[in-house]
Protein backbone atom coordinates (compact mmCIF):
# COMPACT_ATOMS: atom_id res chain seq x y z
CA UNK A 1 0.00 0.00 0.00
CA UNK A 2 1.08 3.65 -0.86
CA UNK A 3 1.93 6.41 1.71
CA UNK A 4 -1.19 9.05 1.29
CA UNK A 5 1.79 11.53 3.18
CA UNK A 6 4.37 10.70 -0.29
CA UNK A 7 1.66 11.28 -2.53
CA UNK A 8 0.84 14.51 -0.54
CA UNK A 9 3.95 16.01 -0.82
CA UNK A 10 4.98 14.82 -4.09
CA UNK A 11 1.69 14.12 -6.21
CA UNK A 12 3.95 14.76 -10.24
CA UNK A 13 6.31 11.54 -8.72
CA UNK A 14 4.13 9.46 -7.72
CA UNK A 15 2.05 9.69 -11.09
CA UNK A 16 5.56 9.31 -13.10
CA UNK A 17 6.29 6.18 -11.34
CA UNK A 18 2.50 5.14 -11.95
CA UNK A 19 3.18 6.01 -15.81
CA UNK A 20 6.56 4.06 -16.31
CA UNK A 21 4.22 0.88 -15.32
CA UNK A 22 2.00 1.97 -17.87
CA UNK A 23 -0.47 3.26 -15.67
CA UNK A 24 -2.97 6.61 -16.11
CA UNK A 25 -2.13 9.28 -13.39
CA UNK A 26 -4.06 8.71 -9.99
CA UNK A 27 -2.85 11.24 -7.93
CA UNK A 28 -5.83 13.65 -8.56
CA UNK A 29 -8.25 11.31 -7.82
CA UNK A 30 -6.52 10.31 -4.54
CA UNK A 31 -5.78 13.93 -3.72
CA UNK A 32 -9.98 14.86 -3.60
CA UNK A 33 -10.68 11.86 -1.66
CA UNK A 34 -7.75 12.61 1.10
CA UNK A 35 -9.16 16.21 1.04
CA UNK A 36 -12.61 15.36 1.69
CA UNK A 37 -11.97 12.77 4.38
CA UNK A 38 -9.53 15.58 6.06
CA UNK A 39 -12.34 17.80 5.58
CA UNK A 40 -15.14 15.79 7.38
CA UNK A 41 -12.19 14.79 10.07
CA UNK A 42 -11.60 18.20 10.87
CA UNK A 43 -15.75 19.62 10.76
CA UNK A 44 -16.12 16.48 13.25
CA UNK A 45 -13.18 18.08 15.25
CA UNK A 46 -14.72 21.29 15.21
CA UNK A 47 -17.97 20.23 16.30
CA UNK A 48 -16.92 18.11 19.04
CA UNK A 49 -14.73 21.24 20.53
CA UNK A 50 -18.32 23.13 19.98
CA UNK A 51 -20.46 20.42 21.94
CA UNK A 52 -17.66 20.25 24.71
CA UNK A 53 -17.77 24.40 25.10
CA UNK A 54 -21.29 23.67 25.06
CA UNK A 55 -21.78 21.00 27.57
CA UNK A 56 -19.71 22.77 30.17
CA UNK A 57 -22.50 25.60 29.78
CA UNK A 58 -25.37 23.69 30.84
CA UNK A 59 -24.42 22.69 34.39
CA UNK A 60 -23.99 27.15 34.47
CA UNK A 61 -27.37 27.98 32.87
CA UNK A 62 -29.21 25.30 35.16
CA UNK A 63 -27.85 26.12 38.49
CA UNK A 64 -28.31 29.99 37.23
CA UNK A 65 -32.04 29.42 36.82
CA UNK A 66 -31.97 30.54 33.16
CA UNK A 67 -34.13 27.89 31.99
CA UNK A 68 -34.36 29.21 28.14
CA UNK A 69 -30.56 29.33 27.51
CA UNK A 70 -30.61 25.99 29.94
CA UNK A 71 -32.78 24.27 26.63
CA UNK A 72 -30.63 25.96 24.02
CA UNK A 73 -27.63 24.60 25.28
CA UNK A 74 -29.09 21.00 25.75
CA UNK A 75 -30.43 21.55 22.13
CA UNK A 76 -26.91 22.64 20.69
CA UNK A 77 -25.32 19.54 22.71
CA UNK A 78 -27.90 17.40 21.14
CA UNK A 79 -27.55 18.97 17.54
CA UNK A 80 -23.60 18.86 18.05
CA UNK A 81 -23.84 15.01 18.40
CA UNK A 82 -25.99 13.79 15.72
CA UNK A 83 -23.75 16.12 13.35
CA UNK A 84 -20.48 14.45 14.63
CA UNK A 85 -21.77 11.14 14.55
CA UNK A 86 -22.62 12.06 11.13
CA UNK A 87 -19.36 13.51 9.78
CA UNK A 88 -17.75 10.33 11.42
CA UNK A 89 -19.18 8.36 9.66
CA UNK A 90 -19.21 10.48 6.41
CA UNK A 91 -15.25 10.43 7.04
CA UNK A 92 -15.41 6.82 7.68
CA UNK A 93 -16.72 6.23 4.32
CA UNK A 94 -14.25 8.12 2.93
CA UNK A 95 -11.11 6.96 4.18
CA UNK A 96 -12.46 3.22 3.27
CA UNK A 97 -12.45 4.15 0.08
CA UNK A 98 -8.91 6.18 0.31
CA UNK A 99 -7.82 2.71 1.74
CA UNK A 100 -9.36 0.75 -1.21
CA UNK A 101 -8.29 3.08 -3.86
CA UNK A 102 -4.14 2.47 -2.40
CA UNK A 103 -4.74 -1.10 -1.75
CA UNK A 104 -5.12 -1.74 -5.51
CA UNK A 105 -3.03 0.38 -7.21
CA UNK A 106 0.49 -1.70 -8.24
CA UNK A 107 3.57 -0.53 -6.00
CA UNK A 108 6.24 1.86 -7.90
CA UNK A 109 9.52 0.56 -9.60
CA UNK A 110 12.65 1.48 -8.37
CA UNK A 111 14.49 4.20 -10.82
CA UNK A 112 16.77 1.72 -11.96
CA UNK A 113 14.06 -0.95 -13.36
CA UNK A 114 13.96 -0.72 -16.71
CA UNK A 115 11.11 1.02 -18.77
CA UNK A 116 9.05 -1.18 -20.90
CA UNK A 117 5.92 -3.14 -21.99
CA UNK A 118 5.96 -6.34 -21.55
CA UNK A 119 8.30 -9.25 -21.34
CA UNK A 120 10.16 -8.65 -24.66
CA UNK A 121 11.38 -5.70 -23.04
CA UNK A 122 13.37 -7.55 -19.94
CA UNK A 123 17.02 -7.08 -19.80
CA UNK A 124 19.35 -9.97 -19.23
CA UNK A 125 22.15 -9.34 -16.67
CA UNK A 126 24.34 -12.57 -16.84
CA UNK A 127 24.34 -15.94 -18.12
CA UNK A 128 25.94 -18.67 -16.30
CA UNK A 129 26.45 -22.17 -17.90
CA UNK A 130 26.43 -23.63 -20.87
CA UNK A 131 23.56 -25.54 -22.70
CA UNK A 132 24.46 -29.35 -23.97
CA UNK A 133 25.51 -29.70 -27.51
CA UNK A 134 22.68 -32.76 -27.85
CA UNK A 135 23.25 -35.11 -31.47
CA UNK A 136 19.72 -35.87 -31.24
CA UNK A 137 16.37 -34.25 -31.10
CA UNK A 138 15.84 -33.29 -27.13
CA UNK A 139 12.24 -34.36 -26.10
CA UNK A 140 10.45 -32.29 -23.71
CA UNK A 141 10.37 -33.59 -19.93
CA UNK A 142 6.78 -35.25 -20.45
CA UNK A 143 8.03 -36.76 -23.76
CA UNK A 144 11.07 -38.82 -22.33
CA UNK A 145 11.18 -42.69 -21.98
CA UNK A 146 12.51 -42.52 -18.69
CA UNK A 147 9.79 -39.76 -17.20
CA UNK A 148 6.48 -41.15 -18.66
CA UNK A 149 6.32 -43.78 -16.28
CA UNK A 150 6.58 -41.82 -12.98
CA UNK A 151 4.41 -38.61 -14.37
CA UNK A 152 0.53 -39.39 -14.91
CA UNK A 153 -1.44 -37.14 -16.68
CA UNK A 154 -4.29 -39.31 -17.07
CA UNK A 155 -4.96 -40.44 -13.11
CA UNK A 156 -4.82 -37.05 -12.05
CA UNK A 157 -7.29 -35.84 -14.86
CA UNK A 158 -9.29 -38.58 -13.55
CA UNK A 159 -8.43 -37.42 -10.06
CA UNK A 160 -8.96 -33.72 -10.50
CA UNK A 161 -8.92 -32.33 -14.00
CA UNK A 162 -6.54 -30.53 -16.26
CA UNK A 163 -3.43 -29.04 -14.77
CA UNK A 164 -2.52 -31.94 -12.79
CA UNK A 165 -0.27 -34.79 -11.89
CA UNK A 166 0.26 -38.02 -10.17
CA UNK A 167 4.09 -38.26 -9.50
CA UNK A 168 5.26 -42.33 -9.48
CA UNK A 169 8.44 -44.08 -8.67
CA UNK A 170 11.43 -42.46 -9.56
CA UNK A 171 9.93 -39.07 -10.38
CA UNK A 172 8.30 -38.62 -6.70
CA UNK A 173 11.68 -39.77 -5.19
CA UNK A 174 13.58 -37.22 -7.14
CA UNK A 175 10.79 -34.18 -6.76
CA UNK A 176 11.56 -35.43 -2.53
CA UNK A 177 15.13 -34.86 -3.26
CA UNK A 178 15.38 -31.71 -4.83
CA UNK A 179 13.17 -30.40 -2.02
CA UNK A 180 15.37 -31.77 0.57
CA UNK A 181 18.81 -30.76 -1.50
CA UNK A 182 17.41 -27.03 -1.78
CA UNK A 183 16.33 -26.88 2.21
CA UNK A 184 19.91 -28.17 3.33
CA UNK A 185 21.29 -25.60 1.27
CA UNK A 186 19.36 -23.08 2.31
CA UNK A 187 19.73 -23.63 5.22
CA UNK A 188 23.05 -25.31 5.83
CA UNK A 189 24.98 -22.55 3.50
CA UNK A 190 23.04 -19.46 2.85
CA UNK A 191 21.98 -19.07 6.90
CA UNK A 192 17.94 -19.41 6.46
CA UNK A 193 15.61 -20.46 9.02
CA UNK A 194 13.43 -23.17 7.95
CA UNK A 195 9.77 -22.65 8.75
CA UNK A 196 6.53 -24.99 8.64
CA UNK A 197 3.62 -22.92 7.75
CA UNK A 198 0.01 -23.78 7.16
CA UNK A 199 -1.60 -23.67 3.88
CA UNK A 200 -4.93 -22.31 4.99
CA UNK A 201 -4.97 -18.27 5.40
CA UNK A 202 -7.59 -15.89 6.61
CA UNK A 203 -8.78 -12.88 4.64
CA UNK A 204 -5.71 -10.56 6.27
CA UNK A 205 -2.78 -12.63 5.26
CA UNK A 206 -3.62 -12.59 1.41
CA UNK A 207 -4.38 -8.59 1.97
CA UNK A 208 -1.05 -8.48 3.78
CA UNK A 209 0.86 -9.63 0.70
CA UNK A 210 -1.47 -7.95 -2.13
CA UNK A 211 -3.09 -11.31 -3.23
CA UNK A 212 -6.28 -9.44 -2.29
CA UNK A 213 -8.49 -7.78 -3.35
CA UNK A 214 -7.12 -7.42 -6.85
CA UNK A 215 -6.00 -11.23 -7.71
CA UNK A 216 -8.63 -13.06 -6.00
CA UNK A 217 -9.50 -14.97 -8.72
CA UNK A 218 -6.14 -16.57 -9.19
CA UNK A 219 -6.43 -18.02 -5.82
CA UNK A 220 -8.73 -20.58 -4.47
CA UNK A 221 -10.82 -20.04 -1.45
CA UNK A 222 -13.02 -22.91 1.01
CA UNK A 223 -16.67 -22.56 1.60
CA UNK A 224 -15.56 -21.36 5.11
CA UNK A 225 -13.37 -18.55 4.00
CA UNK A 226 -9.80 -19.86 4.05
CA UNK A 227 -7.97 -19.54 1.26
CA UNK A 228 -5.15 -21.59 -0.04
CA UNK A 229 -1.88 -19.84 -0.58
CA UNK A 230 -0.57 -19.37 -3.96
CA UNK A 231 2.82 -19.59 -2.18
CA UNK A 232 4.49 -19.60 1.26
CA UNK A 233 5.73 -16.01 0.64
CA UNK A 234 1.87 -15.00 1.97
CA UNK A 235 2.71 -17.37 5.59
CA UNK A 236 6.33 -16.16 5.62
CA UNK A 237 5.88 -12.47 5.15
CA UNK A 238 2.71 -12.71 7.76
CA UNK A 239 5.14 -13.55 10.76
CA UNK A 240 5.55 -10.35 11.40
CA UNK A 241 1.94 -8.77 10.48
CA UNK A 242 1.20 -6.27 13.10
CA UNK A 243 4.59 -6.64 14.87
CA UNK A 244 7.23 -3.82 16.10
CA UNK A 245 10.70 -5.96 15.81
CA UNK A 246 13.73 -4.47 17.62
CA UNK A 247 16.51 -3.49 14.86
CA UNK A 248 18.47 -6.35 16.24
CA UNK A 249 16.11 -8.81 14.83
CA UNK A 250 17.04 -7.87 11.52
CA UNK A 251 17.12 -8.89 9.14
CA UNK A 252 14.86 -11.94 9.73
CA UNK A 253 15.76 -14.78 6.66
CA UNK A 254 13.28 -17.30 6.43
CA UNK A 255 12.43 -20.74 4.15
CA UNK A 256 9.80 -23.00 3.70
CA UNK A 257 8.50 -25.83 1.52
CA UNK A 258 4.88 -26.00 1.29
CA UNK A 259 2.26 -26.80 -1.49
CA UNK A 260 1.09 -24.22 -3.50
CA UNK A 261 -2.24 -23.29 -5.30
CA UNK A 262 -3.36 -21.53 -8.08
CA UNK A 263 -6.32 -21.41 -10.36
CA UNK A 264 -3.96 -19.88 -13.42
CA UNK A 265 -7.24 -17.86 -14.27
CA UNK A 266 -5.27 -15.28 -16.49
CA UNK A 267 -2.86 -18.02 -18.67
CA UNK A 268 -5.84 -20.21 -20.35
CA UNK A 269 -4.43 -22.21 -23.05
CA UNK A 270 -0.66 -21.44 -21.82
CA UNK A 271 1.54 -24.59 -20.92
CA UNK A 272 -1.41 -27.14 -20.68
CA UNK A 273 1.33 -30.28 -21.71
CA UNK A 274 3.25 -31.38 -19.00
CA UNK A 275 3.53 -30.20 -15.59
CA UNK A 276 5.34 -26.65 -16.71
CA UNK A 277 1.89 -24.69 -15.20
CA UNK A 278 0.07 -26.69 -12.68
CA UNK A 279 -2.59 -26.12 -9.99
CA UNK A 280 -1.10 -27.64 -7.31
CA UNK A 281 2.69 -27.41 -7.25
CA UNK A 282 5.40 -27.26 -4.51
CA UNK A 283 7.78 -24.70 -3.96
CA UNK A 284 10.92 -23.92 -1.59
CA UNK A 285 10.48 -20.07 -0.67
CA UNK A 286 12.58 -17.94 0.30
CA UNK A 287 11.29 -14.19 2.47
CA UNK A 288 13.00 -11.60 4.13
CA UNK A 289 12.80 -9.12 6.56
CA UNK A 290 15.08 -6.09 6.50
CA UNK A 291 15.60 -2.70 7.44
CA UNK A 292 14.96 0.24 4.48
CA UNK A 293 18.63 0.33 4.10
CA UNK A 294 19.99 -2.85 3.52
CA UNK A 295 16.52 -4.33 1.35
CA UNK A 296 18.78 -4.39 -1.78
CA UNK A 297 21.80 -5.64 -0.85
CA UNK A 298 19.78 -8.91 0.51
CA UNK A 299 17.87 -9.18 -2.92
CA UNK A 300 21.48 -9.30 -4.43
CA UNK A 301 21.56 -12.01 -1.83
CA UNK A 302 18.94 -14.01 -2.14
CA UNK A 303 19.26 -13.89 -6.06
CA UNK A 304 22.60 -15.55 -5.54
CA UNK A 305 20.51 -18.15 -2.97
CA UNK A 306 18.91 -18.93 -5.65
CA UNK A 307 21.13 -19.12 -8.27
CA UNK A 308 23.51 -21.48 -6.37
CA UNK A 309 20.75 -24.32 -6.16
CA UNK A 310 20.95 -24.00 -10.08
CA UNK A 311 24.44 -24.20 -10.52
CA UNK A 312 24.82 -26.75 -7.71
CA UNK A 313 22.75 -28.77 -9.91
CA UNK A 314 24.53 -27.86 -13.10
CA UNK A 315 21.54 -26.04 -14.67
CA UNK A 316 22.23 -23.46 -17.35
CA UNK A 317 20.02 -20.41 -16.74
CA UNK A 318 20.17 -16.52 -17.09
CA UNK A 319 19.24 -14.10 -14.80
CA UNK A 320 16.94 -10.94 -15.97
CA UNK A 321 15.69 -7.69 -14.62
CA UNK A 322 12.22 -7.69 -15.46
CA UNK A 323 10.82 -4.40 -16.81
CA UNK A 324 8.44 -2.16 -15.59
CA UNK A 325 5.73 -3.38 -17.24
CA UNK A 326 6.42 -7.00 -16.59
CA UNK A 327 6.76 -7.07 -12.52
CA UNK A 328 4.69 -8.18 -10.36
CA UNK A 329 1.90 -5.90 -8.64
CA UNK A 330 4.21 -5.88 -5.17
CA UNK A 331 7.32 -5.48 -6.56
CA UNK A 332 9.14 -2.72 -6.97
CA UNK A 333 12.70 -4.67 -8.35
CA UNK A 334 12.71 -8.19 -9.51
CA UNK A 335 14.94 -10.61 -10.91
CA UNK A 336 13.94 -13.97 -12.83
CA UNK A 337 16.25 -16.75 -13.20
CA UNK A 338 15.34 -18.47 -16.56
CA UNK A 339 16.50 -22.16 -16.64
CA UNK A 340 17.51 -23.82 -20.04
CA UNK A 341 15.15 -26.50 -21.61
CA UNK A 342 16.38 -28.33 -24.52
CA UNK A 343 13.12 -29.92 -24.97
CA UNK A 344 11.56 -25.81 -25.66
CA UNK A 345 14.81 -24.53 -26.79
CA UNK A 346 14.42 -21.93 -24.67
CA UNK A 347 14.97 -20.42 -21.03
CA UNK A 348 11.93 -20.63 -18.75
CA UNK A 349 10.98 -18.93 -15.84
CA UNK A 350 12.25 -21.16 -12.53
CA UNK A 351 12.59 -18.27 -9.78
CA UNK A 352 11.74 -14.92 -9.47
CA UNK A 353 12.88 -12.64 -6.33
CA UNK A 354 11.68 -9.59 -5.55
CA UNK A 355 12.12 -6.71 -3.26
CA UNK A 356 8.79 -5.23 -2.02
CA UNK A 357 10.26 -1.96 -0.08
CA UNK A 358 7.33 -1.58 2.56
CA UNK A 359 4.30 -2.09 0.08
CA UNK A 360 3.60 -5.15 2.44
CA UNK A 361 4.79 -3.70 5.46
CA UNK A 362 2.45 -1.29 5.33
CA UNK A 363 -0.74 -3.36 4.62
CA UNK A 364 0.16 -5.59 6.88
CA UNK A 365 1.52 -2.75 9.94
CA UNK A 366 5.02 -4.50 10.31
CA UNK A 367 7.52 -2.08 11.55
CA UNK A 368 10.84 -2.24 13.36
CA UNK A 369 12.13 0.18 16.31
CA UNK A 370 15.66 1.66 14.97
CA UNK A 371 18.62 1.40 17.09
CA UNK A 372 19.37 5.19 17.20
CA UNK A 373 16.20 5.63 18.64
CA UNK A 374 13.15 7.75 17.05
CA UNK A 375 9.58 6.44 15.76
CA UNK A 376 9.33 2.93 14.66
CA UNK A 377 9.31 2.32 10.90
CA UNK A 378 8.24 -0.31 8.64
CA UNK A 379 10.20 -2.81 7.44
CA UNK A 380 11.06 -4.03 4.15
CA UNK A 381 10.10 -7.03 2.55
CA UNK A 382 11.80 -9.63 0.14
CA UNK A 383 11.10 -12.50 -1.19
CA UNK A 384 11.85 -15.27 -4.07
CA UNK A 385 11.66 -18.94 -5.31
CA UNK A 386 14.44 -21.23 -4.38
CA UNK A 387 13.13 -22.93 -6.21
CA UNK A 388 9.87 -24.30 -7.68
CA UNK A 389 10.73 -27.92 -7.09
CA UNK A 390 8.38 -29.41 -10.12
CA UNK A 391 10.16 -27.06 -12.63
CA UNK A 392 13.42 -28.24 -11.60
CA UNK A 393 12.13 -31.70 -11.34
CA UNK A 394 11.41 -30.42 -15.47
CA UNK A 395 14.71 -28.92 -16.18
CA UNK A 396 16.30 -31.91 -14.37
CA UNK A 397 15.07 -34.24 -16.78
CA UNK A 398 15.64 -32.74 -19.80
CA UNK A 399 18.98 -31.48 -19.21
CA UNK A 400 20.13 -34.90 -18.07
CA UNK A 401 18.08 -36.66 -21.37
CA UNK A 402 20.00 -39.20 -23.51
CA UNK A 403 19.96 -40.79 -26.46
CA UNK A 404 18.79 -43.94 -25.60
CA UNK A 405 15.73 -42.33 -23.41
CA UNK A 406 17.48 -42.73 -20.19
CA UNK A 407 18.04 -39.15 -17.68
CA UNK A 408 21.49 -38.82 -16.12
CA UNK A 409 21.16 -37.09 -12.45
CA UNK A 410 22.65 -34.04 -11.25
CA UNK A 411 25.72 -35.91 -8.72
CA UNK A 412 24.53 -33.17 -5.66
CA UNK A 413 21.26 -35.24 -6.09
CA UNK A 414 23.23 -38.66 -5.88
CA UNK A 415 23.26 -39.08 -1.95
CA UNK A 416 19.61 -38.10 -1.84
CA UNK A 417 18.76 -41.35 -3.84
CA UNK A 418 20.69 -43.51 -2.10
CA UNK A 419 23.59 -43.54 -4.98
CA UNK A 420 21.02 -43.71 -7.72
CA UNK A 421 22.84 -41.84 -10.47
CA UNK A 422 20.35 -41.94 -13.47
CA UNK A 423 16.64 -42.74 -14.20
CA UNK A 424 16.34 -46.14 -17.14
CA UNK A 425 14.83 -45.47 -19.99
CA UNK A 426 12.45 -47.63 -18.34
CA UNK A 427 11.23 -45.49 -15.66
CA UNK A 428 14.06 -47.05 -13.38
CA UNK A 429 16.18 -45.21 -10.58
CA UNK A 430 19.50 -47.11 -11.33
């Protein structure tokens, strides 16, 4: 959410920001709304001092026998109230729409992003590794001899629908161990604190990370409200909803492997082979919690978090800045990590990590008390994949394809299967 005080005092920046994300400028709109809720706040504020002059006046005009001014005064009292209870209320209204107006509009990219459209318009920073030089046609992951076994489109259809899978045999135990490999490193190398978090959310947590109200149909929600998170970024981040931390505690690095859930209402008829774009997916996230000052030096480390799984694993991938017109609605600087798949011939989406500045902080009151002393502040918030497991499980496979149909393993993923080094073209951990 947006700081009505910013806008305030600098209404032409915030509407540049708006328009480098492609967006129409809001800041009039926001400006006559602020001014009329200030408006009604400060006629309530005036009648209230009004009633209170008036009120002390009774208890004079009664015990002075002036019965006439004794009425007005009771009258005025009376009038006083019903008019503040009225401009309350009128100021109420307006300040929930203030708040709704802010809650929805996307949060501002840094200077540095750069401008553009769409995603044609990202800029790739670095490249690291380099794709196989294959003699043969690469399959895609849900094409190979040795995958088909293990990945079963037609159960889960059965099961669920479209946009699902039943993992088998060697392709469950190697989705297990990339989970496991990417938690150990996490944690184990890169100093983050693994977390179990539910899946199941109230109303505030999704507001608290800006999957409501605006992307509420990309999420799915029970009959008794819950709604299933789209990713443990929205359990993460809410730790510290409503909190005041002590400098000291940050910066706060956190990880988690949970399912994740979404209803992929805006990509119909993207990525329906395979298990590229699923409903129900698992992911190892990664969130932090800093201080204002050092929020981009720990997105510079947590894209390196995540690149390190990749490169543990031998993955070829790139790393872009996405453009203003491609980030996400909370972001205000992200980075993608694109992994190479022969079977597309083409990098893919596997991570993306983004720095929030206090957008969420601020929806979801999370602020920090600074050393030196003075008022607390909010915090900033961070966070990014490390990784999606199923698309690694994907760019596993078909980096590792052969000729013969069989997929040799990444060797970090070796004591994870017990020695298995390579999946048959059979199906067959061996």
């Amino acid at each position: 959410m947006h700081d009505i005080k910013a806008i305030r005092e600098n209404p032409a920046a915030f509407d540049a920001a708006l328009a480098r994300r492609g967006l129409s400028p809001l800041s009039p709109q926001i400006l006559d709304i602020d001014a009329a809720r200030r408006t009604k706040i400060l006629a309530a504020e005036t009648a209230t001092a009004a009633q209170n002059a008036a009120s002390k006046q009774v208890g004079a005009a009664k015990a002075a026998g002036n019965d006439a001014e004794f009425e007005r005064l009771r009258a005025l009292v009376a009038e006083k109230k019903a008019e503040i209870a009225t401009l309350n209320e009128e100021a109420g209204l307006e300040d929930t729409r203030l708040r709704d107006l802010l809650m929805a509009i996307d949060n501002l990219p840094l200077a540095e992003v750069p401008f553009g459209k769409g995603e044609e318009d990202n800029v790739e920073i670095r490249r690291w590794g380099t794709p196989r030089t294959l003699d043969f046609k690469p399959l895609e992951h849900y094409q190979l001899p040795a995958a088909i076994p293990g990945l079963d489109f037609a159960t889960a259809a059965k099961l669920s629908g479209s946009r699902f899978v039943v993992l088998r045999g060697a392709m469950i135990r190697i989705h297990r161990a990339l989970a496991q490999f990417m938690l150990d490193t996490h944690i184990e190398e890169h100093g983050l604190n693994e977390v179990w978090t539910p899946v199941l959310v109230k109303d505030e947590a999704m507001f608290g990370t800006g999957n409501l109200p605006k992307f509420a149909e990309d999420s799915y929600q029970t009959t008794n409200g819950w709604w299933l998170i789209p990713t443990s970024e929205v359990t993460l981040t809410n730790t510290v909803a409503g909190d005041t931390l002590d400098e000291a505690q940050l910066p706060i690095r956190m990880t988690a492997h949970t399912q994740c859930f979404r209803s992929e209402a805006g990509s119909a008829g993207r990525d329906t082979s395979g298990m590229l774009r699923q409903h129900q997916f698992e992911k190892v996230e990664m969130v932090s919690i800093t201080t204002p000052e050092t929020s981009l030096a720990e997105h510079e480390r947590m894209t390196d978090c995540a690149e390190a799984i990749l490169q543990k694993l031998n993955l070829p991938y790139r790393v872009m800045v996405l453009c203003t017109g491609d980030m996400g609605f909370g972001s205000t600087k992200t980075h993608d990590l694109e992994v190479w798949l022969p079977g597309q011939d083409t990098y893919r989406e596997i991570s993306s990590v983004s720095v929030c500045g206090d957008f969420q902080a601020r929806r979801m009151n999370a602020r920090y008390k600074p050393s030196a002393g003075g008022k607390p502040e909010f915090v900033h918030t961070l966070n990014g994949s490390g990784l999606a497991v199923g698309r690694c499980l994907i760019a596993v496979l078909e980096n590792g394809q052969q000729a013969d149909g069989s997929v040799e393993l990444p060797a970090v993923l070796h004591p994870y299967l017990r020695g298995k080094t390579r999946v048959t073209a059979a199906g067959e951990l061996a």
